[in-house]
Protein backbone atom coordinates (compact mmCIF):
# COMPACT_ATOMS: atom_id res chain seq x y z
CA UNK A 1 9.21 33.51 73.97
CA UNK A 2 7.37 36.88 72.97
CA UNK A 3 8.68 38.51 69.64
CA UNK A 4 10.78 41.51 69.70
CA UNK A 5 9.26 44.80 69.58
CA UNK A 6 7.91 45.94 66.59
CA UNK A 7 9.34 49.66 65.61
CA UNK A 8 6.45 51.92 63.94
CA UNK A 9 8.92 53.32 61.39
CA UNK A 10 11.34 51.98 58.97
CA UNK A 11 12.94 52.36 55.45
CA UNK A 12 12.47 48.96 54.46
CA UNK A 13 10.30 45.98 55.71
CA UNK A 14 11.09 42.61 54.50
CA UNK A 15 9.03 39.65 55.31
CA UNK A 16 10.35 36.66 55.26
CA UNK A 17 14.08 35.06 56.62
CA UNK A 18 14.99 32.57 53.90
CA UNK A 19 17.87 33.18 51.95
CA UNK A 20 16.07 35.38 49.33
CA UNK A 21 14.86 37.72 52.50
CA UNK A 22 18.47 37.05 54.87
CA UNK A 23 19.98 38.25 51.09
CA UNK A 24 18.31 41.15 50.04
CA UNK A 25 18.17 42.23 53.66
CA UNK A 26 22.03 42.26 54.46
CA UNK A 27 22.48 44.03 51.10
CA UNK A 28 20.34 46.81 51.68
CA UNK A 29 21.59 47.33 55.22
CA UNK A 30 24.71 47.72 53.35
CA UNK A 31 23.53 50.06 51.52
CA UNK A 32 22.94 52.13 54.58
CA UNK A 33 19.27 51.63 54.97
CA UNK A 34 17.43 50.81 58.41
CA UNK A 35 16.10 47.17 56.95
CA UNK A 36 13.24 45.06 59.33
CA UNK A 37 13.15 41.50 58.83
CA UNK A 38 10.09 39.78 60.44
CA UNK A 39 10.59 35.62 60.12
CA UNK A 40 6.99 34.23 60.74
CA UNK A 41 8.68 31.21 62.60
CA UNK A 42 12.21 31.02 65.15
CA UNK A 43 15.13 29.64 63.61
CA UNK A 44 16.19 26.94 63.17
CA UNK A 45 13.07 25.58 61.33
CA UNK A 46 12.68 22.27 58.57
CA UNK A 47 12.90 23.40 54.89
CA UNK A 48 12.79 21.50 51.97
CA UNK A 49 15.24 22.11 48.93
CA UNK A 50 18.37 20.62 50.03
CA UNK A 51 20.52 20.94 46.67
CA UNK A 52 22.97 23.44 45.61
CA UNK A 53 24.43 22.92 42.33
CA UNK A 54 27.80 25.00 42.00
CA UNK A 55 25.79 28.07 40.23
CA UNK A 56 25.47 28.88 43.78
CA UNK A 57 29.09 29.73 44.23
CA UNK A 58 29.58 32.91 42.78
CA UNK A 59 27.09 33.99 44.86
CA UNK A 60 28.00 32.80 48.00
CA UNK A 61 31.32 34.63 47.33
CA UNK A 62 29.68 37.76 46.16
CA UNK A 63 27.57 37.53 50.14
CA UNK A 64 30.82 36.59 51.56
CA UNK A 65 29.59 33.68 53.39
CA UNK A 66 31.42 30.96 51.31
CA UNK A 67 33.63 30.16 53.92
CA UNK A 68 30.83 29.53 56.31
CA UNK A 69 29.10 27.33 54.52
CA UNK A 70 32.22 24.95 53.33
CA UNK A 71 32.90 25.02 57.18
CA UNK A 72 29.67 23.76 58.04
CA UNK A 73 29.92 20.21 56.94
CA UNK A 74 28.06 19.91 54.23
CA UNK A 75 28.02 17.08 51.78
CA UNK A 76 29.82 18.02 48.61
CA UNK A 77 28.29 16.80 45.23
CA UNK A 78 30.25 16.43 42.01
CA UNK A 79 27.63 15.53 39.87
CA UNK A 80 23.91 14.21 39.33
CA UNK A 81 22.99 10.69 38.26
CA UNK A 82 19.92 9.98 36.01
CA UNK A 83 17.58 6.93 35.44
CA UNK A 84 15.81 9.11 32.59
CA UNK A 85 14.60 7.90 29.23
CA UNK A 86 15.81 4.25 30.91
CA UNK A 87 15.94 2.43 33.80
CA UNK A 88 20.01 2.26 33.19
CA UNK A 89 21.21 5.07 35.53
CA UNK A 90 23.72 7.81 33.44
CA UNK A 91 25.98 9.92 35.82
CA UNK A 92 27.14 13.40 34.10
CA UNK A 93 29.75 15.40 36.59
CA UNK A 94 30.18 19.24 36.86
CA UNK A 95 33.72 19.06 35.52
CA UNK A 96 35.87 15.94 33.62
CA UNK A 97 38.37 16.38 36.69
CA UNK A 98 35.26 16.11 39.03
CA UNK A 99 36.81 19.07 41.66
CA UNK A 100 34.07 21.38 40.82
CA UNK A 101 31.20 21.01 43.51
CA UNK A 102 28.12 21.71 45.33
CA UNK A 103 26.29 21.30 48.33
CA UNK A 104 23.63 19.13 49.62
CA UNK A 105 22.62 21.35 52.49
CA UNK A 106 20.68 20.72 55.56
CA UNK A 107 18.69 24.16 55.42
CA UNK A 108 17.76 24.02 58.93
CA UNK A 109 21.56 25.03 59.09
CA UNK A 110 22.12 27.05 55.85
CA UNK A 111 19.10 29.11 56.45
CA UNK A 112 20.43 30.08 59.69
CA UNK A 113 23.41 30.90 58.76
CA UNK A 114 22.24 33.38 56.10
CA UNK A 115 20.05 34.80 58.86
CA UNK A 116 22.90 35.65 61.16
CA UNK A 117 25.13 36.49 58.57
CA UNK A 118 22.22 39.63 57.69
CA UNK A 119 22.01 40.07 61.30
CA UNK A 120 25.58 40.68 61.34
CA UNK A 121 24.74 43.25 58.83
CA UNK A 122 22.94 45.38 60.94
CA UNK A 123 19.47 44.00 59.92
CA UNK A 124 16.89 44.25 62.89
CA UNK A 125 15.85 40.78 62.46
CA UNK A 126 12.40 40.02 64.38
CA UNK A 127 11.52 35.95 64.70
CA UNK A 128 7.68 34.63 65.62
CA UNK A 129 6.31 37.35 64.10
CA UNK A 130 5.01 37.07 60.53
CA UNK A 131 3.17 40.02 58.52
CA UNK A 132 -0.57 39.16 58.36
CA UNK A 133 -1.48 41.80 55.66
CA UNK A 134 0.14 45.02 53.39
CA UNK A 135 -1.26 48.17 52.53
CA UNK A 136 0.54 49.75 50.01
CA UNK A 137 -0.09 53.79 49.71
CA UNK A 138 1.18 56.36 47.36
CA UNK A 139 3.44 57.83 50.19
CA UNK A 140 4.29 54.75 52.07
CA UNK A 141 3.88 51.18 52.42
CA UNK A 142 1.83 49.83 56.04
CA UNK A 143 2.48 46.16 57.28
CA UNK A 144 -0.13 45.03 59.62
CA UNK A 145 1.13 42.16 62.34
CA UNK A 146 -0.34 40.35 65.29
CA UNK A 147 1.77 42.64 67.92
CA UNK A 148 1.08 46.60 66.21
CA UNK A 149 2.35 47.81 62.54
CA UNK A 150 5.24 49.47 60.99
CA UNK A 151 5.11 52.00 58.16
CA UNK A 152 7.95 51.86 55.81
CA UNK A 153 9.25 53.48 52.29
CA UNK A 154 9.07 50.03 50.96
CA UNK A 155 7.98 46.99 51.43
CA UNK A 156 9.92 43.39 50.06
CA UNK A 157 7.91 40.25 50.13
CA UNK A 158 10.58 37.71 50.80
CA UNK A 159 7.78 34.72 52.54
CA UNK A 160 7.83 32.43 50.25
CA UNK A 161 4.55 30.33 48.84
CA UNK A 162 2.78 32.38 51.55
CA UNK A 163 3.13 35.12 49.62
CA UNK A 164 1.50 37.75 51.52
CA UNK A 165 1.81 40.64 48.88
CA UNK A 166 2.15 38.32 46.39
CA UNK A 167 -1.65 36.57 46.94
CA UNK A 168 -2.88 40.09 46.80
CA UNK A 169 -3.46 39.74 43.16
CA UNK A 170 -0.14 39.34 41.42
CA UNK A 171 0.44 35.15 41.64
CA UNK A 172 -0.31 32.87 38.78
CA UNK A 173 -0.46 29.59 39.23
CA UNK A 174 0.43 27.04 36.17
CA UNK A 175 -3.13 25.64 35.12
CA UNK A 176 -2.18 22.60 33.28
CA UNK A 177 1.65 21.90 35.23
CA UNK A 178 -0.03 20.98 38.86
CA UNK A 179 2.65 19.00 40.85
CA UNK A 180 2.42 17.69 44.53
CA UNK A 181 5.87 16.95 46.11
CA UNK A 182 5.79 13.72 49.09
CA UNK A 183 8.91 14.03 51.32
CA UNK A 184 10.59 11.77 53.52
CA UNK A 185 13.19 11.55 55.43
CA UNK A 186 15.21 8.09 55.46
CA UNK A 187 18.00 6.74 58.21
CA UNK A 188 20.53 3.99 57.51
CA UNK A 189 20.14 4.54 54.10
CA UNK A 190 23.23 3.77 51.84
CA UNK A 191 24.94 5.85 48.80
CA UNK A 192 26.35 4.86 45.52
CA UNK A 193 29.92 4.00 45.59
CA UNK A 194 32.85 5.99 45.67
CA UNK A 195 33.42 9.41 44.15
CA UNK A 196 29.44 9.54 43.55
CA UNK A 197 28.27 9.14 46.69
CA UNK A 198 26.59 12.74 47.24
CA UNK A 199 25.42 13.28 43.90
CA UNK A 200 21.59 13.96 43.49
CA UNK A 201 19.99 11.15 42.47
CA UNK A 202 16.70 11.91 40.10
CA UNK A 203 14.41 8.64 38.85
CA UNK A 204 11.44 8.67 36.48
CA UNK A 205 8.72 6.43 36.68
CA UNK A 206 4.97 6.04 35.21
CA UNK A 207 3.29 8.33 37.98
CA UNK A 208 6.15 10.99 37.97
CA UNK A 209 9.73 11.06 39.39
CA UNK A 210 11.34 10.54 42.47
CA UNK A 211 14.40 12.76 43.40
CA UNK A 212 16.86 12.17 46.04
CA UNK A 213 19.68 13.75 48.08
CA UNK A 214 22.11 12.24 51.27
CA UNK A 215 22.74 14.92 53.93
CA UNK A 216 25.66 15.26 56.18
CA UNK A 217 23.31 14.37 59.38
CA UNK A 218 23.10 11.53 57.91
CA UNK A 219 19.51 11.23 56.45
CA UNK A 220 18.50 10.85 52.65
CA UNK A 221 15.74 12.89 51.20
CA UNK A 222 13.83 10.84 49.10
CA UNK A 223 10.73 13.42 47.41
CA UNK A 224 8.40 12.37 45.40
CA UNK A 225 7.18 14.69 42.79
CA UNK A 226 3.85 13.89 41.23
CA UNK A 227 0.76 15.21 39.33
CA UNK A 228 -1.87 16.56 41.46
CA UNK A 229 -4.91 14.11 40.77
CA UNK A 230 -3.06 11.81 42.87
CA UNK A 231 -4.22 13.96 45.63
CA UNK A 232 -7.49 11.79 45.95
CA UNK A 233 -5.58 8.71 46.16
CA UNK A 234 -3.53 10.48 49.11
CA UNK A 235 -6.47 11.32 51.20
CA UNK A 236 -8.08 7.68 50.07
CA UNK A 237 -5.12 5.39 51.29
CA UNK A 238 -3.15 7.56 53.34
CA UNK A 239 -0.64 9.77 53.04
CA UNK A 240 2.27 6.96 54.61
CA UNK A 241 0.94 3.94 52.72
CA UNK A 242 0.93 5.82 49.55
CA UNK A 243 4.45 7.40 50.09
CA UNK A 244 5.94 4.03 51.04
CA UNK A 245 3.72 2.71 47.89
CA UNK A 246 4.96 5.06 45.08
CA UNK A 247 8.88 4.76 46.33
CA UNK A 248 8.90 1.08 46.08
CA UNK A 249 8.11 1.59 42.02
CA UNK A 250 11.72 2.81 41.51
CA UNK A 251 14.42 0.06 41.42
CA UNK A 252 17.65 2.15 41.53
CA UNK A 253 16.71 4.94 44.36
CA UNK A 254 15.23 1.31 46.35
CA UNK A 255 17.93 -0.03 46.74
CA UNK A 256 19.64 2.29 48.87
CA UNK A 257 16.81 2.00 51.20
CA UNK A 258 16.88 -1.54 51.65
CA UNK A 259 18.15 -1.54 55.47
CA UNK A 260 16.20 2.24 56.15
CA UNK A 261 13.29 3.29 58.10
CA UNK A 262 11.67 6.81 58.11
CA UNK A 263 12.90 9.22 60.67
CA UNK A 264 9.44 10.82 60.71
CA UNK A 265 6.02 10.78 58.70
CA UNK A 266 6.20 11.88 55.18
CA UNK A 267 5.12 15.11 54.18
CA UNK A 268 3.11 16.45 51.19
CA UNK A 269 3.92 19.92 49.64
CA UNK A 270 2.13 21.49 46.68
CA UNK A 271 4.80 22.17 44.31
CA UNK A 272 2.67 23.82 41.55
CA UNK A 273 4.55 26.24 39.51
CA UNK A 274 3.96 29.99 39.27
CA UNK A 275 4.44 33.33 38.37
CA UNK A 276 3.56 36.65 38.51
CA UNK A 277 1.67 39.87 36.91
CA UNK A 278 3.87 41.89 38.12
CA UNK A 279 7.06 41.80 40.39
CA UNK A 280 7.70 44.85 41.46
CA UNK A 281 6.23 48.60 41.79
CA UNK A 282 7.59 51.81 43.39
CA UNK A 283 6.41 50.62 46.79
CA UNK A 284 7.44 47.18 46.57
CA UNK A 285 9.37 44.11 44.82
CA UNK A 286 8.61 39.93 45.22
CA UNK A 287 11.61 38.03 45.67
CA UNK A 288 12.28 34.00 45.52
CA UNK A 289 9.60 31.98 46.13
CA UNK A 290 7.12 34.72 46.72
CA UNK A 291 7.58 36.41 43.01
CA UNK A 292 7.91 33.14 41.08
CA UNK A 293 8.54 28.65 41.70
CA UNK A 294 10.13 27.11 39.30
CA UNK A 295 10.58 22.71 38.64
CA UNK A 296 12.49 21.16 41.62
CA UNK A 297 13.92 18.87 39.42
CA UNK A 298 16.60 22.01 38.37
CA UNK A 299 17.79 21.80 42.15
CA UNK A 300 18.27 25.77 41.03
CA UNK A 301 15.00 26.89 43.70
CA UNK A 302 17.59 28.71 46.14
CA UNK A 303 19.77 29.70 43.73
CA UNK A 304 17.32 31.51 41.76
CA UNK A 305 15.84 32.88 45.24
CA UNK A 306 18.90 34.48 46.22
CA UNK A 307 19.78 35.74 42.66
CA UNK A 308 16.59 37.29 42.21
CA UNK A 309 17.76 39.16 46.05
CA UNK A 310 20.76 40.19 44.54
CA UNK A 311 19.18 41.65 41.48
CA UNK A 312 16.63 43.36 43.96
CA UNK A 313 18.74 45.13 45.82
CA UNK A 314 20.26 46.63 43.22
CA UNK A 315 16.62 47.68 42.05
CA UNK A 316 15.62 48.52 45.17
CA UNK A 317 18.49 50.79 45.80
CA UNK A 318 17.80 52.39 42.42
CA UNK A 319 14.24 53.30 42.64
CA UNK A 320 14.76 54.67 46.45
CA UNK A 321 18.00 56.85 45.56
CA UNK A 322 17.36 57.59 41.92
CA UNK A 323 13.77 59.17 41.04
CA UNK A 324 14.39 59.37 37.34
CA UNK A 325 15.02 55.90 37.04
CA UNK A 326 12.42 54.44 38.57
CA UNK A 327 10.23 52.94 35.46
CA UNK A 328 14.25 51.49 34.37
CA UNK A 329 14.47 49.93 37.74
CA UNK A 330 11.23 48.59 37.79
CA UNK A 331 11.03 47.57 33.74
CA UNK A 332 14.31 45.74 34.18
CA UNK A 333 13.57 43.45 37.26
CA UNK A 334 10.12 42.42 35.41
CA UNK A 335 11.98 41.35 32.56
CA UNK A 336 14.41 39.34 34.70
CA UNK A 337 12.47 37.95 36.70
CA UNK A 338 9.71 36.95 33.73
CA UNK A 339 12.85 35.53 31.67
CA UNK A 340 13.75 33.26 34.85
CA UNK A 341 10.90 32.04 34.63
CA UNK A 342 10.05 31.46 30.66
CA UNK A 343 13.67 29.89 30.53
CA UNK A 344 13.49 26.97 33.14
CA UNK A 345 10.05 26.62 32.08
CA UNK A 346 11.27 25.90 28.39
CA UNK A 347 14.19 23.82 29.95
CA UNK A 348 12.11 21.76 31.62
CA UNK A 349 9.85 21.10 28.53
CA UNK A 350 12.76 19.49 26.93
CA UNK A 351 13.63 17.27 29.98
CA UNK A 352 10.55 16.06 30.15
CA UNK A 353 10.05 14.98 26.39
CA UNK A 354 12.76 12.59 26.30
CA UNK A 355 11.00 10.80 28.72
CA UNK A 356 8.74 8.68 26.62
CA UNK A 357 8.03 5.32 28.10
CA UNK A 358 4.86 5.99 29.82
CA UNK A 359 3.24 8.70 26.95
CA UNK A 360 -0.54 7.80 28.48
CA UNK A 361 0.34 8.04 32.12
CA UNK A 362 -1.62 11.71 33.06
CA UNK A 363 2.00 12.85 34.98
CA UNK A 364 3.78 12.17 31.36
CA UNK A 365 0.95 12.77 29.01
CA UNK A 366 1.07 16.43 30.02
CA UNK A 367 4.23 17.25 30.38
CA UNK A 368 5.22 15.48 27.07
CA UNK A 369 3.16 17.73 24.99
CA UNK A 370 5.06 19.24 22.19
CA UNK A 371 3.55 22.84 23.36
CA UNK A 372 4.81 22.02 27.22
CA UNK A 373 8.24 24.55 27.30
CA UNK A 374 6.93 26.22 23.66
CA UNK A 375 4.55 28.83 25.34
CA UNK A 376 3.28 31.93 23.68
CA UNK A 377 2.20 33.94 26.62
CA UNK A 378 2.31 37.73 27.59
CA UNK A 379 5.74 36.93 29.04
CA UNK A 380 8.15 36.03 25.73
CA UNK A 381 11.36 34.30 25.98
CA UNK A 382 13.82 37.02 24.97
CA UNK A 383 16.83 34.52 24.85
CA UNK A 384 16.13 30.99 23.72
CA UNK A 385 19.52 29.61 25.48
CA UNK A 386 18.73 28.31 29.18
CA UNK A 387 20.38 29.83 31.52
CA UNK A 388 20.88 27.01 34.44
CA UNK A 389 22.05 29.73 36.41
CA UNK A 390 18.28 30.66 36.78
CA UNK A 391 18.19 34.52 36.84
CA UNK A 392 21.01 37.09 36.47
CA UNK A 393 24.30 37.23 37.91
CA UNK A 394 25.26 40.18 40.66
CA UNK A 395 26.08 43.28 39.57
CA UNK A 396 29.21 43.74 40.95
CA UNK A 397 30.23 47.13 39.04
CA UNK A 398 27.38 49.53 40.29
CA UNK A 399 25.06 49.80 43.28
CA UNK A 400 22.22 51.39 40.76
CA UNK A 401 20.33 51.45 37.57
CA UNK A 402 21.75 54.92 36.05
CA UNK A 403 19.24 57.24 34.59
């Protein structure tokens, strides 16, 4: 099937349907601007990321969509069990009366149902059709596709690690914290007992950690997440013999596998951390995965994407309506967007040091060091206490930055 037309003109291009692009899409329709989404792929399509820890709440409320997604089936997890430190699992719960929740979400279905929901919104949503480059001008902003170009007052890269603003110079990838993540999908597998059944299940082990979630289709996601040097012993063995190698090292996760087979090959997913110079201009703004990618041992990736939307729009909004507060706008979404970032990088430096059982293994080794989570880069932590909510909360008081 051919993609939709592509109109010459718009107020605001966004590429990229995820839930940081379906977000910041429906919120600037609301706004009343003519918003383009182009989705380089049709919906539904496989993502991984499965976990939403109840952070995500609020803002599924503030979208309006809560409903939706409790309707949709969705396994609800209470908690997260740990075999960190030790191989004795630990299980810690949301709340002592275990009723608050999250999701383990199938995203084939989650992401689609953000996508209609900014459809709904009057967002001219365009599928198969991705954005293959961005000029950005003084006056305007140009986005070049396969099928013509549109010219727009701003542009929002919303696409993810393809980053196609966000490659042109901005991204920084993590020198010393290189990760690979090796995904697979299990059937028949089992769950822990009881009340813990859904939880998210994360297990250390001397070549990294494996991390683990049971979906309501009835599949577990079992990822491993890895340094990348192991790379060459991918590409040496194979990526299935190592995958069904490495997951046999980790007694707990095993044996809820003991009766399951694969529903399809694994995958392997570079799941490098990184940043960005800058986030945002007067002519465009990076959003979830495309500004910054963060440890997906937090299970806070979409939460931060679609937190960092909500913040957007709001900046968005400001520097389009309100001239004289442009630098604000702009000045204020850096510094969010650089403290999400310095914060669950910090947070994760302390998670990893109180795993010390394998100090000389190269995973461990590096992200041991004392100066892992201490940095002193360009981009300061301005508040030492972690925010697991993993950017700001919406602004629910004012649809601008005032000047």
């Amino acid at each position: 099937m051919p993609p939709a037309s592509l109109p010459s003109t718009t107020d605001i291009l966004v590429a990229g349907g995820g839930p940081a692009g379906a977000t910041i899409a429906r919120l600037l329709a609301g706004f009343g601007f003519q918003v383009v989404l182009l989705e380089k792929r049709r919906f539904p399509r496989h993502q991984i990321g499965e976990s939403l820890t109840p952070q995500i709440l609020p803002i599924l409320d503030f979208l309006g969509v809560r409903a939706q997604v409790e309707a949709a089936g969705f396994l609800r997890m209470i908690g997260h069990t740990v075999c960190w430190g030790s191989a004795q699992p630990r299980t810690s719960y949301y709340s002592p009366d275990h009723k608050r929740h999250g999701f383990q979400v199938w995203r084939e279905d989650f992401d689609s149902l953000l996508l209609r929901h900014a459809r709904i919104g009057g967002v001219w949503v365009i599928e198969d059709l991705g954005a293959e480059s961005v000029t950005l001008r003084d006056d305007a902003v140009v986005m070049h596709t396969g099928h013509g170009s549109c010219t727009a007052s701003f542009f929002i890269d919303a696409s993810g690690h393809s980053g196609i603003l966000a490659r042109q110079g901005f991204r920084q990838r993590d020198a010393t914290f290189q990760t690979l993540a090796v995904t697979g999908y299990w059937r028949d597998a089992t769950n822990p007992p009881g009340i813990d059944a859904a939880n998210t299940i994360l297990e250390t082990y001397p070549h990294g950690l494996v991390w683990s979630v049971p979906l309501h289709n009835g599949l577990r996601n079992v990822t491993l997440l890895i340094d990348w040097h192991l790379g060459n012993q991918i590409r040496e063995t194979g990526l299935a013999s190592f995958y069904h190698s490495e997951s046999r090292q980790v007694s707990y996760i095993t044996q809820f596998l003991a009766n399951a087979r694969l529903a399809q090959p694994p995958r392997v997913f570079d799941a490098t951390w990184y940043t960005a110079s800058t986030f945002a201009g007067e002519r465009f703004l990076l959003v979830g995965d495309a500004g910054l990618f963060v440890d997906p041992l937090s299970s806070e990736g979409v939460h931060k994407a679609m937190a960092s939307a909500i913040t957007g729009a709001i900046v968005v909004n400001t520097i389009l309506q309100r001239p004289l507060a442009v630098a604000t706008a702009i000045q204020f979404y850096e510094e969010t967007q650089r403290q999400t970032y310095e914060t669950h990088y910090a947070e994760s430096g302390r998670y990893y040091r109180e795993e010390q059982r394998w100090p000389e293994a190269p995973f461990w080794e590096k992200r041991t060091r004392e100066q892992f989570g201490v940095r002193s880069s360009e981009f300061p932590i301005r508040n030492p206490q972690f925010l697991p909510c993993g950017g700001p909360q919406p602004l629910r008081q004012s649809t601008s930055l005032r000047a």
